[in-house]
PDB file of N, CA and C in Angstrom:
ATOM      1  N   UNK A   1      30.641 -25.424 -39.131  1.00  0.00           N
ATOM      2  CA  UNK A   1      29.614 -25.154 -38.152  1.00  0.00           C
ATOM      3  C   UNK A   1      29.614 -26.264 -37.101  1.00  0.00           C
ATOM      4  N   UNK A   2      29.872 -25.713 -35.876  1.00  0.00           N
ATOM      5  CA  UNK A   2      29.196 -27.031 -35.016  1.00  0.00           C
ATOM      6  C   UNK A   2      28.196 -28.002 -34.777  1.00  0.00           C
ATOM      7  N   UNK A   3      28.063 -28.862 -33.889  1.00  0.00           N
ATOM      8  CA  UNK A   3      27.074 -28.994 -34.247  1.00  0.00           C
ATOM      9  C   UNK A   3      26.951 -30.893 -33.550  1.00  0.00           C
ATOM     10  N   UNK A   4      26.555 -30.765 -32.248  1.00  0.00           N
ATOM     11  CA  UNK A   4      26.500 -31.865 -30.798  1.00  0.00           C
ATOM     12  C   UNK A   4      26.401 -33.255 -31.653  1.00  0.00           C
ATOM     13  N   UNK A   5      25.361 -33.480 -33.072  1.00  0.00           N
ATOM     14  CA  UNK A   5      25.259 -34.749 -33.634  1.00  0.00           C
ATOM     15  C   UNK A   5      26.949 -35.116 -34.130  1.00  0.00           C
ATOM     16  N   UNK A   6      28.162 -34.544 -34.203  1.00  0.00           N
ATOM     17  CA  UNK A   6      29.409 -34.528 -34.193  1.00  0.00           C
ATOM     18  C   UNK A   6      29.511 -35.659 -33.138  1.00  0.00           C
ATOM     19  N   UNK A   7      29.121 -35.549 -32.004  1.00  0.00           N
ATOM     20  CA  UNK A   7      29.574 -36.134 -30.810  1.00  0.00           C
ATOM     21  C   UNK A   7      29.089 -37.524 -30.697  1.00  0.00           C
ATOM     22  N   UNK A   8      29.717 -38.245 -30.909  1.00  0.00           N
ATOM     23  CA  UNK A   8      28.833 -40.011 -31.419  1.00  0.00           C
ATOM     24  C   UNK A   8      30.323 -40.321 -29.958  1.00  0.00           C
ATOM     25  N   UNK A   9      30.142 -41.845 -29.985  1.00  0.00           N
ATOM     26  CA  UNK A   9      30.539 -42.769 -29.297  1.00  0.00           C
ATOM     27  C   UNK A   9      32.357 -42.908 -30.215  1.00  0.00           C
ATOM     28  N   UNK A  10      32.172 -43.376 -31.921  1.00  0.00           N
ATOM     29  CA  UNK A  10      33.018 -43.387 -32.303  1.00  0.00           C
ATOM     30  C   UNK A  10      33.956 -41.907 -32.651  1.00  0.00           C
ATOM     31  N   UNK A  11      33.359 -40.761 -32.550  1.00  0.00           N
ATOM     32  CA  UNK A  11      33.788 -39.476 -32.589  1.00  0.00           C
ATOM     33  C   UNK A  11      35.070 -40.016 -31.419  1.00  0.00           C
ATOM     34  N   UNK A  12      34.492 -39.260 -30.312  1.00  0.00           N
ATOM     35  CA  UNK A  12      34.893 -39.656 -29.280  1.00  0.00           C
ATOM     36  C   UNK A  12      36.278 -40.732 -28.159  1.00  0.00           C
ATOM     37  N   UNK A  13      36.455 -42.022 -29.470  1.00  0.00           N
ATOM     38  CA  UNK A  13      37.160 -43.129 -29.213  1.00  0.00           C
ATOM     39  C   UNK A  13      38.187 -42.876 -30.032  1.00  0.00           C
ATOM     40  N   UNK A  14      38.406 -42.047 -30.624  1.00  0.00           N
ATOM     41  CA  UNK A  14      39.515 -41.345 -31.549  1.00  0.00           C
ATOM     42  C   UNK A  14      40.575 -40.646 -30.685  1.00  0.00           C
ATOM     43  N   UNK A  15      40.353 -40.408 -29.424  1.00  0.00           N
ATOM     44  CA  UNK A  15      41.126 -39.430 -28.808  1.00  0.00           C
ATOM     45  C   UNK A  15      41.499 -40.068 -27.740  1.00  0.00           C
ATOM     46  N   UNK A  16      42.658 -40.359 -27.245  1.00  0.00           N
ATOM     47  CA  UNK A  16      43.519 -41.613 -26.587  1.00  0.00           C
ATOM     48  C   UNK A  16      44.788 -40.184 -26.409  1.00  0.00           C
ATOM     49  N   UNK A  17      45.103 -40.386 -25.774  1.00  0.00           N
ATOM     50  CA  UNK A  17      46.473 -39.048 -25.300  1.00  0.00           C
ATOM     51  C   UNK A  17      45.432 -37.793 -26.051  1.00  0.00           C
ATOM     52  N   UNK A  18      46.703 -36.512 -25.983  1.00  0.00           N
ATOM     53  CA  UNK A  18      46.117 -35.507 -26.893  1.00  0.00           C
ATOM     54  C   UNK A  18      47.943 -34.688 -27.266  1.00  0.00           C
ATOM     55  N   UNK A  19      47.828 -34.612 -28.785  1.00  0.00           N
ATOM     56  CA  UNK A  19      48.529 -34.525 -29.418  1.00  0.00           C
ATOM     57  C   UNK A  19      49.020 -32.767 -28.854  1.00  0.00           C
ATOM     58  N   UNK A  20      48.173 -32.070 -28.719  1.00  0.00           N
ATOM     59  CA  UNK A  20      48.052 -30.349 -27.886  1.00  0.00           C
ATOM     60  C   UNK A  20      46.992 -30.331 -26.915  1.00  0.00           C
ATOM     61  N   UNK A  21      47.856 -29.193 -26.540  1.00  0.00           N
ATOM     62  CA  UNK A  21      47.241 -29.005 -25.151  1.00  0.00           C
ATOM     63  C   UNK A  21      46.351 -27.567 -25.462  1.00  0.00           C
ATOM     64  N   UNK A  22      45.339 -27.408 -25.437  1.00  0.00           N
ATOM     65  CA  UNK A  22      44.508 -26.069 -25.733  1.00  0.00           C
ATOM     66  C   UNK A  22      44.349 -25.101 -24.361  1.00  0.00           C
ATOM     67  N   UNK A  23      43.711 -23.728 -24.598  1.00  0.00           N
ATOM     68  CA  UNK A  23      43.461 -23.219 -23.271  1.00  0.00           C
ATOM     69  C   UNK A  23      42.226 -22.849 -23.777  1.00  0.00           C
ATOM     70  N   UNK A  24      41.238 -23.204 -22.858  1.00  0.00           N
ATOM     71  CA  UNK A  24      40.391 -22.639 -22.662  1.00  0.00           C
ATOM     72  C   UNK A  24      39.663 -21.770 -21.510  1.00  0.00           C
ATOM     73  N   UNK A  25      39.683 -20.511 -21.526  1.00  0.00           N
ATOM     74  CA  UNK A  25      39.690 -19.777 -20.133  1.00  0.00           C
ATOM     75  C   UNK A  25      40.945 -19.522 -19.365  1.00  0.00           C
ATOM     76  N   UNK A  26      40.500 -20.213 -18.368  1.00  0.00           N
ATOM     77  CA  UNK A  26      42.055 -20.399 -17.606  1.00  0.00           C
ATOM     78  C   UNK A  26      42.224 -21.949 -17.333  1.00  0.00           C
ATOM     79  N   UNK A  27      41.578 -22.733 -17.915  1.00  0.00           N
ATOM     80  CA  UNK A  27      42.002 -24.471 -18.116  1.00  0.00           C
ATOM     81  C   UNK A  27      42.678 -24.554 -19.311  1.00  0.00           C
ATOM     82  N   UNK A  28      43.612 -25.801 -19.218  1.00  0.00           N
ATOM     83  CA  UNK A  28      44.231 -26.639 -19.863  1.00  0.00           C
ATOM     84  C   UNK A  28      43.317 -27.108 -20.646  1.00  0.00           C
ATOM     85  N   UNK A  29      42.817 -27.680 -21.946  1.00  0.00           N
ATOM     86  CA  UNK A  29      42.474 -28.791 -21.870  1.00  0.00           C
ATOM     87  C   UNK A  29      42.923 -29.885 -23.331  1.00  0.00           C
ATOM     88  N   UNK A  30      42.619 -30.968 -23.601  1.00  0.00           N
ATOM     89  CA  UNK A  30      43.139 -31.528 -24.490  1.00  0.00           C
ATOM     90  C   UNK A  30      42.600 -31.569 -25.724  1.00  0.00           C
ATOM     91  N   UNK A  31      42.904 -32.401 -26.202  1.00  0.00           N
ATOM     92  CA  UNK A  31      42.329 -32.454 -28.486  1.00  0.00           C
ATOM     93  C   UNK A  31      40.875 -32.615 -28.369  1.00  0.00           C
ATOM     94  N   UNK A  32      40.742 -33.811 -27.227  1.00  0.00           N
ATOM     95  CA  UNK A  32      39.329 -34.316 -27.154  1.00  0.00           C
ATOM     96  C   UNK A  32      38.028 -33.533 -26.149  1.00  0.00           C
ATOM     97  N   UNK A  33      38.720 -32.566 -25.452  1.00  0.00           N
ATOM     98  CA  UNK A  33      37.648 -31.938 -24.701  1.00  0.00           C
ATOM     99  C   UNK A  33      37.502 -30.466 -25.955  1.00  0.00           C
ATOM    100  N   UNK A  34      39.026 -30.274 -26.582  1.00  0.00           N
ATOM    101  CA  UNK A  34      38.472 -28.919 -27.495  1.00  0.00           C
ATOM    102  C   UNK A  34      37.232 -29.618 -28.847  1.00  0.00           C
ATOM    103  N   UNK A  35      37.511 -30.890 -28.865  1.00  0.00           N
ATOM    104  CA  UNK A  35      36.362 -31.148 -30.145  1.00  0.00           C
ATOM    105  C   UNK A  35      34.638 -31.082 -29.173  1.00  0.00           C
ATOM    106  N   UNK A  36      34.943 -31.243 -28.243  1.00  0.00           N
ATOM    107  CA  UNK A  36      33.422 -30.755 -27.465  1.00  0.00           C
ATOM    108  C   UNK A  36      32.892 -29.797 -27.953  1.00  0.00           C
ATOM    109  N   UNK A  37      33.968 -28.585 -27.241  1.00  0.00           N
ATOM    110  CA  UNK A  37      33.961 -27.171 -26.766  1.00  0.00           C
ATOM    111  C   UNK A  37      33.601 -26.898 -28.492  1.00  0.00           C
ATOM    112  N   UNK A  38      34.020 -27.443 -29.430  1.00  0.00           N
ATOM    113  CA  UNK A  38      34.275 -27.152 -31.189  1.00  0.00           C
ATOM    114  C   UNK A  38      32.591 -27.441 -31.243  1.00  0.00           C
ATOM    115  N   UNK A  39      32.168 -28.605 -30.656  1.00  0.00           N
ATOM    116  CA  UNK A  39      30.396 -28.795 -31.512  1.00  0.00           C
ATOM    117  C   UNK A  39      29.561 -28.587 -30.257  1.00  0.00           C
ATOM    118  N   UNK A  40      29.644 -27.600 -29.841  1.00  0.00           N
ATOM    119  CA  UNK A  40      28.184 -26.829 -29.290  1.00  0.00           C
ATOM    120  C   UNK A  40      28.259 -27.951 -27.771  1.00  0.00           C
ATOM    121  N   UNK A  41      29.626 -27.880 -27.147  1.00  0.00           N
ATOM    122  CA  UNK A  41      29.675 -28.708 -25.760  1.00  0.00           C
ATOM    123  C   UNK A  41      29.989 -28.066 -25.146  1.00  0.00           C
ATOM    124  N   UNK A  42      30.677 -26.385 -25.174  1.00  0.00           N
ATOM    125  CA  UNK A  42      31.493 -26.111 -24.331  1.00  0.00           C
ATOM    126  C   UNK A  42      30.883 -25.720 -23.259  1.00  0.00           C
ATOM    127  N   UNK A  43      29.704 -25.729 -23.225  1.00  0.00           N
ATOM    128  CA  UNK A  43      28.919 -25.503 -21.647  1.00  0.00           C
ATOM    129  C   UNK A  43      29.096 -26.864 -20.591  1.00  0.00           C
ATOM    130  N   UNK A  44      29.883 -28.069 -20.953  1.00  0.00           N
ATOM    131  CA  UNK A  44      30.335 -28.486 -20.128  1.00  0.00           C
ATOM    132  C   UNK A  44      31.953 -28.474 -19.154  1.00  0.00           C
ATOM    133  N   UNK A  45      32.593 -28.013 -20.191  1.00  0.00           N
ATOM    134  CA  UNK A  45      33.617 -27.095 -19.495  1.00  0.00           C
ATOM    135  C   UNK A  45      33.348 -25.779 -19.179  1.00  0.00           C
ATOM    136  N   UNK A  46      32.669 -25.394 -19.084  1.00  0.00           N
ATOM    137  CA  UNK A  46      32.246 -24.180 -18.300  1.00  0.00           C
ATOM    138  C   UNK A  46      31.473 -24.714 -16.861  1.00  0.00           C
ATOM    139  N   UNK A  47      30.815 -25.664 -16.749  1.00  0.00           N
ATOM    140  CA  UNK A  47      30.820 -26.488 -15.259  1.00  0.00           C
ATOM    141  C   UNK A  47      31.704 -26.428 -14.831  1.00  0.00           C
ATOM    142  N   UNK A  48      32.607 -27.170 -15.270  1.00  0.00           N
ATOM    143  CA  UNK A  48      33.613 -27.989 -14.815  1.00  0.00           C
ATOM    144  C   UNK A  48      34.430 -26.495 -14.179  1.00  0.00           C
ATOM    145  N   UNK A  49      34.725 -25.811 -15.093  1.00  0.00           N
ATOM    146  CA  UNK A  49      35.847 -24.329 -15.022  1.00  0.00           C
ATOM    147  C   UNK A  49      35.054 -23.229 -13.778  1.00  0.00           C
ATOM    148  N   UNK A  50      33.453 -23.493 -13.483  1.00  0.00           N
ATOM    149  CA  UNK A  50      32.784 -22.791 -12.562  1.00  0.00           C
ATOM    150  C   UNK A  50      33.265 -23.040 -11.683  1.00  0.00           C
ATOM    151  N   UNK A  51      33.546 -24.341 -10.762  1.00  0.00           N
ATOM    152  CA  UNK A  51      33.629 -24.945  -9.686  1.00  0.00           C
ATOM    153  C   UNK A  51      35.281 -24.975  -9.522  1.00  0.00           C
ATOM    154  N   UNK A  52      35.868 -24.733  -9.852  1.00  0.00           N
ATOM    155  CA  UNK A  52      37.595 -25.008  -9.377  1.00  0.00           C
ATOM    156  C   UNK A  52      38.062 -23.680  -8.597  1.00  0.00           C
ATOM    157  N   UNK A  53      36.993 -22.290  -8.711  1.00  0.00           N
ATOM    158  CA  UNK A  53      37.048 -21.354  -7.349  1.00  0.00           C
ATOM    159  C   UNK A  53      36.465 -21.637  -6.484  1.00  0.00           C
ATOM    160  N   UNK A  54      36.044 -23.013  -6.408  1.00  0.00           N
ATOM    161  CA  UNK A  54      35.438 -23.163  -4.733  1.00  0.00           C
ATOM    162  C   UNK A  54      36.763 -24.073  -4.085  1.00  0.00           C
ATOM    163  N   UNK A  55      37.230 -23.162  -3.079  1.00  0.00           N
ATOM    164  CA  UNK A  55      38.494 -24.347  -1.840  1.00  0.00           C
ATOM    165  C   UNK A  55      38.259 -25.188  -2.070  1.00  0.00           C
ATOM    166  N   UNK A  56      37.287 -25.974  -1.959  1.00  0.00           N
ATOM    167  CA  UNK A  56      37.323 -27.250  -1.355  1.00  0.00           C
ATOM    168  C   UNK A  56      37.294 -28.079  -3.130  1.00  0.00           C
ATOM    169  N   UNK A  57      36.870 -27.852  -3.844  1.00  0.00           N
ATOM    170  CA  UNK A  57      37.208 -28.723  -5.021  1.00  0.00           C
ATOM    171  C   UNK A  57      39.032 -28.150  -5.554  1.00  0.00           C
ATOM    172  N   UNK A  58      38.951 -27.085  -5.804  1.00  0.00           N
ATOM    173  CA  UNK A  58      40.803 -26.379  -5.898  1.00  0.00           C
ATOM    174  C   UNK A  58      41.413 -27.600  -4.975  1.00  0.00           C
ATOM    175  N   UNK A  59      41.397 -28.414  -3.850  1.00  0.00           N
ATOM    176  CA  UNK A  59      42.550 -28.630  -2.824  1.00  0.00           C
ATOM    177  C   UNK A  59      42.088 -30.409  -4.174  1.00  0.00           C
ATOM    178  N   UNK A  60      41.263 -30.493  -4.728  1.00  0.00           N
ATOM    179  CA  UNK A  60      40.986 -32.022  -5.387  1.00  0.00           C
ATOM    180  C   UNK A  60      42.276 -32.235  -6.141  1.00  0.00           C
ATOM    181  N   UNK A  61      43.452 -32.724  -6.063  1.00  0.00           N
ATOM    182  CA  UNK A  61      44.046 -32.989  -7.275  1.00  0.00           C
ATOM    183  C   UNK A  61      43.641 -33.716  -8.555  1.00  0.00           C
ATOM    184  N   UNK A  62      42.662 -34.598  -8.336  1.00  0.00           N
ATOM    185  CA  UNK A  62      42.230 -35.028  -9.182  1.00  0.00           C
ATOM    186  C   UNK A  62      41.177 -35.443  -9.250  1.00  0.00           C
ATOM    187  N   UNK A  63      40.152 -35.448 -10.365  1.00  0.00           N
ATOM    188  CA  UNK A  63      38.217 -34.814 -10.264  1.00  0.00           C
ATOM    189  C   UNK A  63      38.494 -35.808 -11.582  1.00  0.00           C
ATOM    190  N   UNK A  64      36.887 -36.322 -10.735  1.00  0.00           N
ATOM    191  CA  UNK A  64      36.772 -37.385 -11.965  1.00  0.00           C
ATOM    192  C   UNK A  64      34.950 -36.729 -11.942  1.00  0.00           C
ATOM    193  N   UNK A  65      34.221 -36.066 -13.391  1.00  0.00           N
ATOM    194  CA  UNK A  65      33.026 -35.448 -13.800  1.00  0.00           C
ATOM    195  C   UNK A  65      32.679 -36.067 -14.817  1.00  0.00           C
ATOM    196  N   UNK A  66      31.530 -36.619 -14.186  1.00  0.00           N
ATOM    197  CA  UNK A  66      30.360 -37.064 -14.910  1.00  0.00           C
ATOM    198  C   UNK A  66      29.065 -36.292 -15.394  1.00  0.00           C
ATOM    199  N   UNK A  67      28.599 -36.758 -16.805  1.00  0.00           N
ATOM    200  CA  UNK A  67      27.880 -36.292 -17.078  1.00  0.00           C
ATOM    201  C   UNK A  67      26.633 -37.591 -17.422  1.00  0.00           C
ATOM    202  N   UNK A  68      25.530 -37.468 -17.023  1.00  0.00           N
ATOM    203  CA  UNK A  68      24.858 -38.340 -17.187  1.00  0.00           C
ATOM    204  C   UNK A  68      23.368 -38.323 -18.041  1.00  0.00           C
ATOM    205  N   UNK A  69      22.735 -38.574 -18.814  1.00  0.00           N
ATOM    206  CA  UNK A  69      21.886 -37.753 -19.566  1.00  0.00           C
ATOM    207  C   UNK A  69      20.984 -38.572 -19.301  1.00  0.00           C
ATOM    208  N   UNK A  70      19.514 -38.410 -19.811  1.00  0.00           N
ATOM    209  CA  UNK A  70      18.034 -39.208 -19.736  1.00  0.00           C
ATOM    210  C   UNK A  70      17.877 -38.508 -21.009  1.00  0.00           C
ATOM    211  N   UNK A  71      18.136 -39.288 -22.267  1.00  0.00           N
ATOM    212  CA  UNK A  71      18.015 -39.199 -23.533  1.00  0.00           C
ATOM    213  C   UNK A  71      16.357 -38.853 -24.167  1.00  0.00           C
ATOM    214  N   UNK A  72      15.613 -39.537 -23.399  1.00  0.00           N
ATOM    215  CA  UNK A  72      14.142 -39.269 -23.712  1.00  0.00           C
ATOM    216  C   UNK A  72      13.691 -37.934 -22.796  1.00  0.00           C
ATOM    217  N   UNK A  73      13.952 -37.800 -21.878  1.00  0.00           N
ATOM    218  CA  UNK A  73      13.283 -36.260 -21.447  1.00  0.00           C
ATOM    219  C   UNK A  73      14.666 -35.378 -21.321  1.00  0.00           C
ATOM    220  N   UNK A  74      16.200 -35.462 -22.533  1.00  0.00           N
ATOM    221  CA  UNK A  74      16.623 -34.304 -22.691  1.00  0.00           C
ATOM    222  C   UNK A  74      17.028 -33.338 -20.986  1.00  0.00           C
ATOM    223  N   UNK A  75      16.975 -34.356 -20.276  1.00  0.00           N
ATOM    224  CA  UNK A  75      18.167 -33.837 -19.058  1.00  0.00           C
ATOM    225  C   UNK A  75      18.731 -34.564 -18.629  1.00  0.00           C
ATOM    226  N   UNK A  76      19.649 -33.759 -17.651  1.00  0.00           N
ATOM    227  CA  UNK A  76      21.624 -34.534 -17.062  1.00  0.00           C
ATOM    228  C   UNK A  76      22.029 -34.285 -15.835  1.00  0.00           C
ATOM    229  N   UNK A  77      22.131 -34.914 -15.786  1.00  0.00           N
ATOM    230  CA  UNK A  77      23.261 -33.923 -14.088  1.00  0.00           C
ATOM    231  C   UNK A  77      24.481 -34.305 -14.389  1.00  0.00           C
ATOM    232  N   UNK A  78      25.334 -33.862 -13.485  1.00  0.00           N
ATOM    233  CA  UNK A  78      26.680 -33.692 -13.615  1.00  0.00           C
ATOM    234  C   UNK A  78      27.169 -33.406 -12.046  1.00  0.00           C
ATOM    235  N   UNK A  79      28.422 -34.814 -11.954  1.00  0.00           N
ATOM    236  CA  UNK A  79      28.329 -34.756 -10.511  1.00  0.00           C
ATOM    237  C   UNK A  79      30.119 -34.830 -10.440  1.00  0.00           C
ATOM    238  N   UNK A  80      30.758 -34.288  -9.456  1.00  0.00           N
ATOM    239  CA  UNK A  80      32.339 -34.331  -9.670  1.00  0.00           C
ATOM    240  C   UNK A  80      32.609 -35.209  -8.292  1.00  0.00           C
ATOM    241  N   UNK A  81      33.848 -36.192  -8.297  1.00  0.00           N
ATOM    242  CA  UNK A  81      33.900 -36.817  -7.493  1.00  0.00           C
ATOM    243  C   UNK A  81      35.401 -37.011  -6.953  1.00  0.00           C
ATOM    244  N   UNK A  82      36.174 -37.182  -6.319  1.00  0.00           N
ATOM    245  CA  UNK A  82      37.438 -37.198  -5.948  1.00  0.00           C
ATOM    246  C   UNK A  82      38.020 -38.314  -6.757  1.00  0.00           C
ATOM    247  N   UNK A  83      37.717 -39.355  -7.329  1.00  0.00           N
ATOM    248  CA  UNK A  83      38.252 -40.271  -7.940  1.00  0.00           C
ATOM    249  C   UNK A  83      37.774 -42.084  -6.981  1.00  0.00           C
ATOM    250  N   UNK A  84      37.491 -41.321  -5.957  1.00  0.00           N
ATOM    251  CA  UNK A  84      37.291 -42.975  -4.734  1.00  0.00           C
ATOM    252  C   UNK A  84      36.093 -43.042  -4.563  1.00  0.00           C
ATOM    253  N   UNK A  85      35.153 -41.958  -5.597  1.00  0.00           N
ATOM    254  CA  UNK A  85      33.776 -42.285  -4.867  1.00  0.00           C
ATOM    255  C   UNK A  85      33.307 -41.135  -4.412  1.00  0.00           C
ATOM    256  N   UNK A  86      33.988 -40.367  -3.669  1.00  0.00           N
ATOM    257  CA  UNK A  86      33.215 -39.605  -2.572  1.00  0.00           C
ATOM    258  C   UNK A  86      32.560 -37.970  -3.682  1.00  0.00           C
ATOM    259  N   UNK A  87      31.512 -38.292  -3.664  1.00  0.00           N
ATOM    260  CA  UNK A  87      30.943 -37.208  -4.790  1.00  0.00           C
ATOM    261  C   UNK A  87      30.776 -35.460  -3.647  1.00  0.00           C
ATOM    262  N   UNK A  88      31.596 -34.938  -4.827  1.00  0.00           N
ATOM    263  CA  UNK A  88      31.908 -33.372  -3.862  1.00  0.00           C
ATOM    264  C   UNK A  88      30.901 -31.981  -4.511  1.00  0.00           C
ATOM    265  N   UNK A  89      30.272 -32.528  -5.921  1.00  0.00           N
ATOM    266  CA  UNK A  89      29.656 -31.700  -6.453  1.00  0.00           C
ATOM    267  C   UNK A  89      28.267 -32.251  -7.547  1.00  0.00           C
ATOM    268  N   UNK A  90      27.049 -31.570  -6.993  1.00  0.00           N
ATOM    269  CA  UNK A  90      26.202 -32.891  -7.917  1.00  0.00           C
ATOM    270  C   UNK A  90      25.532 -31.072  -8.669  1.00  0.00           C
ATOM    271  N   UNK A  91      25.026 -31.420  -9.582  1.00  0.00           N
ATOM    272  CA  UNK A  91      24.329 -30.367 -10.487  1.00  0.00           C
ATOM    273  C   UNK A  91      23.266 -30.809 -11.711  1.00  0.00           C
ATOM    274  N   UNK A  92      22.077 -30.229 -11.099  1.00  0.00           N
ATOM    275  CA  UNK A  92      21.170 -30.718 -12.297  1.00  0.00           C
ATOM    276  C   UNK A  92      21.011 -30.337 -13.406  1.00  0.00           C
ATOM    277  N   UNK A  93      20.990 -30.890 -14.639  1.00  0.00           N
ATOM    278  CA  UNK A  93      20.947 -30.286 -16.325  1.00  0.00           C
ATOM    279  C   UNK A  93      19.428 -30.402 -16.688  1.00  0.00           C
ATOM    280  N   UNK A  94      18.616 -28.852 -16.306  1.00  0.00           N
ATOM    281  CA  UNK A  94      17.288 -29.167 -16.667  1.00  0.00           C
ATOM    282  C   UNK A  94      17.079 -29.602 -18.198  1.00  0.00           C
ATOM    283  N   UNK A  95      17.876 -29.172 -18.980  1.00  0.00           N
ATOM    284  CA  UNK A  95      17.505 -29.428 -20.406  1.00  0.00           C
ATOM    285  C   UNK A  95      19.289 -29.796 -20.820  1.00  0.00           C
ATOM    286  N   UNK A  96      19.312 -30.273 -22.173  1.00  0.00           N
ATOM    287  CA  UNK A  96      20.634 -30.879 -23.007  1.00  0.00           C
ATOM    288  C   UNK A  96      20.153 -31.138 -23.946  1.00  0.00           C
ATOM    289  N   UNK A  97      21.111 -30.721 -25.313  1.00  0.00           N
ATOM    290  CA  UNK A  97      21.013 -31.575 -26.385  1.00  0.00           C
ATOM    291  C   UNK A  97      22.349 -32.729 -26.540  1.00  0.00           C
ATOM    292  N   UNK A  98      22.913 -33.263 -25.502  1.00  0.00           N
ATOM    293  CA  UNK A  98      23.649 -34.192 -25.315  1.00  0.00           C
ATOM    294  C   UNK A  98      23.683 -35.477 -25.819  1.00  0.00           C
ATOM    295  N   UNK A  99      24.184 -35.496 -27.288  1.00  0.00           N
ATOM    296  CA  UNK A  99      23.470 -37.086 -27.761  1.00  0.00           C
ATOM    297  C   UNK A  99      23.956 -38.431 -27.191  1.00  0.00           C
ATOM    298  N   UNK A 100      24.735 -38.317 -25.885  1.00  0.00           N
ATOM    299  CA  UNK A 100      25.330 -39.842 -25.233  1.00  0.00           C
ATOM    300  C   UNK A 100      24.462 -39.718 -23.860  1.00  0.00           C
ATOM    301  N   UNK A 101      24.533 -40.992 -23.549  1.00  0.00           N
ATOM    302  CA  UNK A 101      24.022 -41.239 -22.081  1.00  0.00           C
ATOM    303  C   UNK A 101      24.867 -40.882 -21.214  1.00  0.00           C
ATOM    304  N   UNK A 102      26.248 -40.832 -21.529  1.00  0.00           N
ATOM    305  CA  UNK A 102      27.161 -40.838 -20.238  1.00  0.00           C
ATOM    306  C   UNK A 102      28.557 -39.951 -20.931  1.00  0.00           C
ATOM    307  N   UNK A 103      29.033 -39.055 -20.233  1.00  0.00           N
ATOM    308  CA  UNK A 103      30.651 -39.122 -20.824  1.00  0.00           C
ATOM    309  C   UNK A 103      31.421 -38.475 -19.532  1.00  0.00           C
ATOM    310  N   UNK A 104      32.852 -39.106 -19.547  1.00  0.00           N
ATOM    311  CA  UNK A 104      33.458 -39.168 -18.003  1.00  0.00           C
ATOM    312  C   UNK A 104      34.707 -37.849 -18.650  1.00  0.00           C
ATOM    313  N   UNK A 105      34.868 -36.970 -17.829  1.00  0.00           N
ATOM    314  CA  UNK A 105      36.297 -35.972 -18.028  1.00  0.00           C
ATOM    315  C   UNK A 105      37.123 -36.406 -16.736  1.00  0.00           C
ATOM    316  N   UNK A 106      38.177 -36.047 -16.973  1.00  0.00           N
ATOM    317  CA  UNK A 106      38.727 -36.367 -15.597  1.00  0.00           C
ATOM    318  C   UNK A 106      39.790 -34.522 -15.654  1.00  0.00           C
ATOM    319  N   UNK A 107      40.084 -34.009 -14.550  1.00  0.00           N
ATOM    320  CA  UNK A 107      40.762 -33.016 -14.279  1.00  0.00           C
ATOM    321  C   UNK A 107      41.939 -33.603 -13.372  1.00  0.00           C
ATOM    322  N   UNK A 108      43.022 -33.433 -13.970  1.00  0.00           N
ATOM    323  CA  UNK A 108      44.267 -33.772 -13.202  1.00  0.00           C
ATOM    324  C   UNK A 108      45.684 -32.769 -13.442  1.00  0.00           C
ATOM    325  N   UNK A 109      46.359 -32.204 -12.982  1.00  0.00           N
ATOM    326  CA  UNK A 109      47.580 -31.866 -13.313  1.00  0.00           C
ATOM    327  C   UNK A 109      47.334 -30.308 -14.031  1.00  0.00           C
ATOM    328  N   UNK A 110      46.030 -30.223 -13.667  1.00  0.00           N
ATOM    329  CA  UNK A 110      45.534 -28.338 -14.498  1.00  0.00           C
ATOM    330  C   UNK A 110      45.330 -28.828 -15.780  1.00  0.00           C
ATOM    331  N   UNK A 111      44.961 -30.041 -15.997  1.00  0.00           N
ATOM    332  CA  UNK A 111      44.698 -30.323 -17.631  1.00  0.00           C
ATOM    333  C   UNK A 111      42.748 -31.086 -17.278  1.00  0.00           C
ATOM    334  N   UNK A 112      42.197 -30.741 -18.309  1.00  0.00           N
ATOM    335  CA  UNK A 112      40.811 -31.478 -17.976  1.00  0.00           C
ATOM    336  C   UNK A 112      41.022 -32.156 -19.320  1.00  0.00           C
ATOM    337  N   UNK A 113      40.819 -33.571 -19.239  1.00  0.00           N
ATOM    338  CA  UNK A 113      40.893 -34.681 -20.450  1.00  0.00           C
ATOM    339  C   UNK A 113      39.765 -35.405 -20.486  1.00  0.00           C
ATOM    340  N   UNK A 114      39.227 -36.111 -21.979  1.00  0.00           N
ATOM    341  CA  UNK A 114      38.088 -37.085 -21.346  1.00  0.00           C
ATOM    342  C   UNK A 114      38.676 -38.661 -21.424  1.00  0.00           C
ATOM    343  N   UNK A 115      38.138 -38.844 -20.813  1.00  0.00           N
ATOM    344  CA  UNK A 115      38.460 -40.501 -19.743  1.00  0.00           C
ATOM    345  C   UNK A 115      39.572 -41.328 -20.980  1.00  0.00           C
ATOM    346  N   UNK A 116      39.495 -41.284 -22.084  1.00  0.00           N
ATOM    347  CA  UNK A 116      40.118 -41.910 -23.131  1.00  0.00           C
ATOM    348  C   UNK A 116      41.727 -41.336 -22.982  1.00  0.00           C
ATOM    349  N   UNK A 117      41.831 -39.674 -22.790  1.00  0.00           N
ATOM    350  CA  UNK A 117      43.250 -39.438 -22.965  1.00  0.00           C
ATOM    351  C   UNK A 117      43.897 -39.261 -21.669  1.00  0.00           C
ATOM    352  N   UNK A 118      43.423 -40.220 -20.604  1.00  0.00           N
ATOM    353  CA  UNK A 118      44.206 -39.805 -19.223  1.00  0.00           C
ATOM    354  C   UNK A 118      45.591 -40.949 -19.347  1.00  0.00           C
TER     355      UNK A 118
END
């Protein structure tokens, strides 16, 4: 069963490259974004997978998405950025059961990885 208390800090630091490459939808993604998608995360690749039919993020080769949480009132936003800063997509998370303050994916090469296996 899934299940987000899965998702700790040391969960997480386990996943450095990714041994396979998974599909989810029509993304790539790696060991460490499918153990998300595995405990009740995959509504953050489904952000991420919303926004790559808009032109102007599609022309990004490479998207660096943040997720940012407020642990005591249980919301997030989530903002995608070109990699230099320049933020191209911001989105508010009225509610989350997200148990980290922060976790970074990066999208490069049609693969979405989190920040550990780039």
């Amino acid at each position: 069963m899934s299940d987000v208390k899965n998702i700790t800090k040391q969960a997480l630091a386990q996943f450095y490259g990714s041994e396979e490459i998974h599909r989810y939808s029509v993304l790539n993604i790696t060991d460490g974004v499918s153990f998300l998608c595995k405990n009740g995360c995959a509504w953050i690749v489904d952000i991420v997978l919303s926004y790559q039919y808009d032109p102007k993020i599609q022309k990004e080769e490479f998207q660096v998405w943040n997720l940012k949480v407020d642990l005591e009132k249980a919301e997030g936003k989530v903002t995608m950025d070109d990699g230099n800063g320049n933020i191209l997509v911001t989105q508010e998370i009225p509610y989350t059961d997200f148990p980290l303050k922060e976790l970074k994916l990066y999208y490069s090469n049609d693969i979405l990885m989190l920040s550990s296996e780039y």
